[in-house]
N, C-alpha and C. Protein backbone atom coordinates (compact mmCIF):
# COMPACT_ATOMS: atom_id res chain seq x y z
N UNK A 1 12.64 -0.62 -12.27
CA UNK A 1 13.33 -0.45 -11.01
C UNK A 1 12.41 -0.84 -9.86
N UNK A 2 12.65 -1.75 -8.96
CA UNK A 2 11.75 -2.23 -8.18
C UNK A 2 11.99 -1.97 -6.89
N UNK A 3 11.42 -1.05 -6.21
CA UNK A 3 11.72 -0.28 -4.99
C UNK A 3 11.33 -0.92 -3.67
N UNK A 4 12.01 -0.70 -2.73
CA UNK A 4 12.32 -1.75 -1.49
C UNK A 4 11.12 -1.30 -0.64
N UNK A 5 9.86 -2.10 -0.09
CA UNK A 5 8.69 -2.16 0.27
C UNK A 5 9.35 -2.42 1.91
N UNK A 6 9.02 -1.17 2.63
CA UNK A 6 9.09 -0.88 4.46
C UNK A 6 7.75 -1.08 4.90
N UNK A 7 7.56 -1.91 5.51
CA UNK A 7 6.27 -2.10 6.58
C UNK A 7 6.49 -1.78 7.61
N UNK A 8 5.06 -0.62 8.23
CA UNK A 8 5.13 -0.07 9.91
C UNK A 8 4.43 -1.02 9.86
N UNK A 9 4.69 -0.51 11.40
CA UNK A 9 4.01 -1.76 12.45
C UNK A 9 2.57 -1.11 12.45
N UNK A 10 2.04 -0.50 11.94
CA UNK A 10 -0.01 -0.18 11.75
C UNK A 10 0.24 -1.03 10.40
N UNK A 11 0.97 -0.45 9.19
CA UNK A 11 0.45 -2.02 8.15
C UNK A 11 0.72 -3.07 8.95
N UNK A 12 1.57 -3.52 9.54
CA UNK A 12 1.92 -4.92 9.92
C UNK A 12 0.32 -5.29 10.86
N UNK A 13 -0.43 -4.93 11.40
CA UNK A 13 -1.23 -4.78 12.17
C UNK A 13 -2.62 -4.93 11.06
N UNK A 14 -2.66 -4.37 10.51
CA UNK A 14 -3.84 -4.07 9.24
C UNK A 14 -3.77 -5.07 8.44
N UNK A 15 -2.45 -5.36 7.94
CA UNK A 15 -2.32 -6.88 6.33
C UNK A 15 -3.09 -7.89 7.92
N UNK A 16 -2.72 -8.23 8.95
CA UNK A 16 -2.96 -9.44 9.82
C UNK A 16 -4.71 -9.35 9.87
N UNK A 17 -5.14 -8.26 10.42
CA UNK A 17 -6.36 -8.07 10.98
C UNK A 17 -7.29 -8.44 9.45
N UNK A 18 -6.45 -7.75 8.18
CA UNK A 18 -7.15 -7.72 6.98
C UNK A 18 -7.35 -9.74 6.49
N UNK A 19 -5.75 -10.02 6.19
CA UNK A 19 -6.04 -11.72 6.03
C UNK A 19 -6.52 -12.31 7.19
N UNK A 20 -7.15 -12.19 8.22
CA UNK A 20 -7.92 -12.62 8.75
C UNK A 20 -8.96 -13.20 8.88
N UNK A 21 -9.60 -11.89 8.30
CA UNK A 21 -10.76 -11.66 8.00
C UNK A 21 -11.51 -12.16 6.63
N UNK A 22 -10.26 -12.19 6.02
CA UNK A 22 -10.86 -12.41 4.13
C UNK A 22 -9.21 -13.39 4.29
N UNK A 23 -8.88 -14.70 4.50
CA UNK A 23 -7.96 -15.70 3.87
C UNK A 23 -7.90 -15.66 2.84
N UNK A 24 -8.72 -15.35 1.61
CA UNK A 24 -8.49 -16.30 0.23
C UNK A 24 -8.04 -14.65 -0.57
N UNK A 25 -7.70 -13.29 -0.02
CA UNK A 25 -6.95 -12.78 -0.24
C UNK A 25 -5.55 -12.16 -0.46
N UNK A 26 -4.76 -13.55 0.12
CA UNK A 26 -3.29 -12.90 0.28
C UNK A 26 -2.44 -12.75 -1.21
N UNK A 27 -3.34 -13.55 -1.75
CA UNK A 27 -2.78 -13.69 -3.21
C UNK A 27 -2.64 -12.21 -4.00
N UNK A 28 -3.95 -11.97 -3.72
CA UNK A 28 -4.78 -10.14 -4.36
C UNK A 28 -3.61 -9.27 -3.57
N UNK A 29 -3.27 -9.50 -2.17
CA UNK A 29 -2.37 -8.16 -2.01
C UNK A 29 -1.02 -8.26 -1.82
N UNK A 30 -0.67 -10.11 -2.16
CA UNK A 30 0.90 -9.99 -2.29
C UNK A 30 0.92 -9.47 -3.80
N UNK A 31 -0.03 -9.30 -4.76
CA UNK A 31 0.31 -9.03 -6.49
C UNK A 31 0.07 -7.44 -6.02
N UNK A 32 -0.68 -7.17 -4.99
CA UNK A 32 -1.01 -5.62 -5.26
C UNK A 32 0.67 -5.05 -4.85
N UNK A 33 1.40 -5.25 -3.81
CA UNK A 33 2.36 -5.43 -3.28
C UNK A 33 3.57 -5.67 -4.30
N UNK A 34 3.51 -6.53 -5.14
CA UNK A 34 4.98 -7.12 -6.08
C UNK A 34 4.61 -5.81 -7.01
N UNK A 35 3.25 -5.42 -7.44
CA UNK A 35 2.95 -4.36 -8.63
C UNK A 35 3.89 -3.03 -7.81
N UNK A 36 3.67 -2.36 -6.61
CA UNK A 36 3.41 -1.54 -6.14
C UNK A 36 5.21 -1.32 -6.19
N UNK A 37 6.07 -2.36 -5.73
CA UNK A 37 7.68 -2.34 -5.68
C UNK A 37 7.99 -2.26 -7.45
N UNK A 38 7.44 -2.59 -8.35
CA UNK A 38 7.67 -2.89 -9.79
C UNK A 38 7.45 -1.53 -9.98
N UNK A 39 6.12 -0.59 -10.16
CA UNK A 39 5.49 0.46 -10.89
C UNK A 39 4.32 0.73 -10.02
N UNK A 40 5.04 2.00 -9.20
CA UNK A 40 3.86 2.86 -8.54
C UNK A 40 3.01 3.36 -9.23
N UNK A 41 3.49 3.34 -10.57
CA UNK A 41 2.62 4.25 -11.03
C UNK A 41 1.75 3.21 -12.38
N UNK A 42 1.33 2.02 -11.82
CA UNK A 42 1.01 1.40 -13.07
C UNK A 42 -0.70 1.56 -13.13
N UNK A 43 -1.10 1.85 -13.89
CA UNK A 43 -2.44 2.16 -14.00
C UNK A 43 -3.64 0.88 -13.13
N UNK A 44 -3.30 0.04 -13.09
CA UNK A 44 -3.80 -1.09 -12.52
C UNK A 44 -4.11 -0.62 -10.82
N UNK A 45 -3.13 0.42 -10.66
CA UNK A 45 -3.15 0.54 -9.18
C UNK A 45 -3.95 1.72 -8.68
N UNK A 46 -4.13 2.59 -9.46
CA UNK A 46 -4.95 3.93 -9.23
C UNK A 46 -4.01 4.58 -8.76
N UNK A 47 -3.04 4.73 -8.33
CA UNK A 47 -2.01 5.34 -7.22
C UNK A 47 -2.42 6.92 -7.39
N UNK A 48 -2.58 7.50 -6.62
CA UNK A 48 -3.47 8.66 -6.53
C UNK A 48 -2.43 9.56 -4.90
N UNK A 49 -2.00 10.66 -4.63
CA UNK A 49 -1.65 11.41 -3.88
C UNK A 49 -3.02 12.02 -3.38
N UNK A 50 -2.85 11.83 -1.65
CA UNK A 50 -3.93 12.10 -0.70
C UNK A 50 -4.09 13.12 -0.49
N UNK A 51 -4.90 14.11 0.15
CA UNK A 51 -5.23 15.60 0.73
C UNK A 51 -5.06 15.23 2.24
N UNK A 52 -5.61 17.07 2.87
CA UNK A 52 -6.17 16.20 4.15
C UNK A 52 -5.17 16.40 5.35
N UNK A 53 -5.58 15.08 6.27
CA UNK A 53 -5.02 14.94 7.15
C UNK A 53 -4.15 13.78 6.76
N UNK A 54 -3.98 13.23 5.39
CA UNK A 54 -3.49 12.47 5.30
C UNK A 54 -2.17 13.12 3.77
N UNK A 55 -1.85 13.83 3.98
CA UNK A 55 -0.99 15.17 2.87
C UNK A 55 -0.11 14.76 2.98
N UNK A 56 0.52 14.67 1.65
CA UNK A 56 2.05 13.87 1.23
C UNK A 56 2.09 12.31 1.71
N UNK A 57 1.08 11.59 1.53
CA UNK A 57 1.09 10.51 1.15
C UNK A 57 0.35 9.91 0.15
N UNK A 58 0.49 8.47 -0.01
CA UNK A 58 -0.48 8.70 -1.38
C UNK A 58 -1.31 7.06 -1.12
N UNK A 59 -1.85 7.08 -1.96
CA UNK A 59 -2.85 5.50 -1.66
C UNK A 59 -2.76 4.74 -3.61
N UNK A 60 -3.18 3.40 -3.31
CA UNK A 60 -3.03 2.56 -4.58
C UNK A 60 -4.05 1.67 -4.12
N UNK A 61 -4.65 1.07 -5.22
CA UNK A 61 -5.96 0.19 -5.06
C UNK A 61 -5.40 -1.02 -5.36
N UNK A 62 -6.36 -2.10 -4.46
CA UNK A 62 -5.84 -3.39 -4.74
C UNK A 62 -6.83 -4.15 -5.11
N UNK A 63 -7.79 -3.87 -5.52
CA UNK A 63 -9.21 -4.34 -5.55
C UNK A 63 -10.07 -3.56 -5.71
N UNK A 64 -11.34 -4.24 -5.51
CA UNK A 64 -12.73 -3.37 -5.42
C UNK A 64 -12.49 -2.50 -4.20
N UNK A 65 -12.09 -3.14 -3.13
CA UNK A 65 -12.24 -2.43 -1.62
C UNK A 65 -11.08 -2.29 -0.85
N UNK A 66 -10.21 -2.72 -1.38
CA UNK A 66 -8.64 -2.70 -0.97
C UNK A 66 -8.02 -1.44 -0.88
N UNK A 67 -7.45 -0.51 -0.25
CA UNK A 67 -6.38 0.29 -0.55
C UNK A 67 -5.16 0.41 0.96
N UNK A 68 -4.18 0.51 -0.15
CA UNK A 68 -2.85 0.68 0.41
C UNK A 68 -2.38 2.44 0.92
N UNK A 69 -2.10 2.72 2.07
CA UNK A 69 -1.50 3.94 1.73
C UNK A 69 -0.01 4.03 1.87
N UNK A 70 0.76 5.26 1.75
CA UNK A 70 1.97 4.68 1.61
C UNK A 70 3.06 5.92 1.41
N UNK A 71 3.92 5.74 1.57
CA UNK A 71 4.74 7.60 1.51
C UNK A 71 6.00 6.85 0.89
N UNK A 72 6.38 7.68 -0.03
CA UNK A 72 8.01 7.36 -0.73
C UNK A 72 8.65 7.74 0.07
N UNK A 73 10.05 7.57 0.21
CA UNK A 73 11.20 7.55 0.97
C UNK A 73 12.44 7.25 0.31
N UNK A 74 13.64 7.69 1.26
CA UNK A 74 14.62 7.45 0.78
C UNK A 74 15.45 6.64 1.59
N UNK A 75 15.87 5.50 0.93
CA UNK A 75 17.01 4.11 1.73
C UNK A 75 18.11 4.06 1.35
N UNK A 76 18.84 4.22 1.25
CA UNK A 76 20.68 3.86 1.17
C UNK A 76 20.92 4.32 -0.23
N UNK A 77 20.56 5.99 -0.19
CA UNK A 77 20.72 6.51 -1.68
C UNK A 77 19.37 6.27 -3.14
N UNK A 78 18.53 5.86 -2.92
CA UNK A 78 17.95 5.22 -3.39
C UNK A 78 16.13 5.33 -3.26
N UNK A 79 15.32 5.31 -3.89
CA UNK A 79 13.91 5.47 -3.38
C UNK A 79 13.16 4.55 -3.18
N UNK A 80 12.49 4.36 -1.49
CA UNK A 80 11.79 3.22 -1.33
C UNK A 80 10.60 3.18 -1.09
N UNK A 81 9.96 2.96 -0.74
CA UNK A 81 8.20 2.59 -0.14
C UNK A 81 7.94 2.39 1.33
N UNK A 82 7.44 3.42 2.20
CA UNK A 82 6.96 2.70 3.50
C UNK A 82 5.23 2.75 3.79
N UNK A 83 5.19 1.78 3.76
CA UNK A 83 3.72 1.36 3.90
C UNK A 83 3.21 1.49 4.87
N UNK A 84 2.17 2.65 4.68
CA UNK A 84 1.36 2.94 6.10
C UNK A 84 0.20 2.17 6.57
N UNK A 85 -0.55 2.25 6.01
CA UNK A 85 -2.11 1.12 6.18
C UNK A 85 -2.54 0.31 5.24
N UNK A 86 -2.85 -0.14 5.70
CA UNK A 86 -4.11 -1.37 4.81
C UNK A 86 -5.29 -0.95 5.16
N UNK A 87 -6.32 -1.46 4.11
CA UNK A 87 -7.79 -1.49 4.37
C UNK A 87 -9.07 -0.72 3.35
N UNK A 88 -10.17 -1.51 3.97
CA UNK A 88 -11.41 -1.17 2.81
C UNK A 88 -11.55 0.77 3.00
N UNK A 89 -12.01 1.01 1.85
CA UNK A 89 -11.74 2.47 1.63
C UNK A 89 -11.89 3.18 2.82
N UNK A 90 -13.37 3.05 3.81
CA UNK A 90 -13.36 3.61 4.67
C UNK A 90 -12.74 3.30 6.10
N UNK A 91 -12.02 2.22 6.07
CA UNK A 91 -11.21 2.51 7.19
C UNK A 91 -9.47 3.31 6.98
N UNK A 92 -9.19 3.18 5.58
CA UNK A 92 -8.06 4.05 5.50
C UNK A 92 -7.88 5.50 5.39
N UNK A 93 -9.14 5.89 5.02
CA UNK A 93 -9.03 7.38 4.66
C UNK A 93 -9.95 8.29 6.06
């Protein structure tokens, strides 16, 4: 079941600032991205639920230094993905 991927405008802000910076990555986080709508929970991704100030959301790895964070949701009956940030470990957490 491949769940419908919502981008805020801070990811929308973060994927730009991120392929910016590193071009020869869009490949690494459109697959982290197609994985993430396929199987949140696929081992490839670490998908891990956050503490914190960041509680009831959860993060998935896209790389060595990549992570996604991200909160499930619900769309037209149905469970979707809205994507909160991008970025190397320590700027997301």
């Amino acid at each position: 079941m491949n769940r419908t991927l919502f981008r805020s405008p801070a990811f929308a802000r973060d994927l730009r600032a991120w392929l910016k910076s590193r071009p020869g990555m869009a490949a690494s986080v459109e697959a982290t991205l197609e994985q993430l709508s396929a199987d949140a929970s696929h081992p490839s991704l670490r998908t891990h639920k956050l503490q914190g100030s960041l509680s009831g959301c959860w993060a998935c790895s896209g790389g060595y230094d990549l992570r996604v964070v991200f909160e499930y949701m619900q769309h037209e009956g149905s469970e979707a993905i809205l994507l909160l940030s991008l970025g190397a470990h320590d700027q997301v957490y």
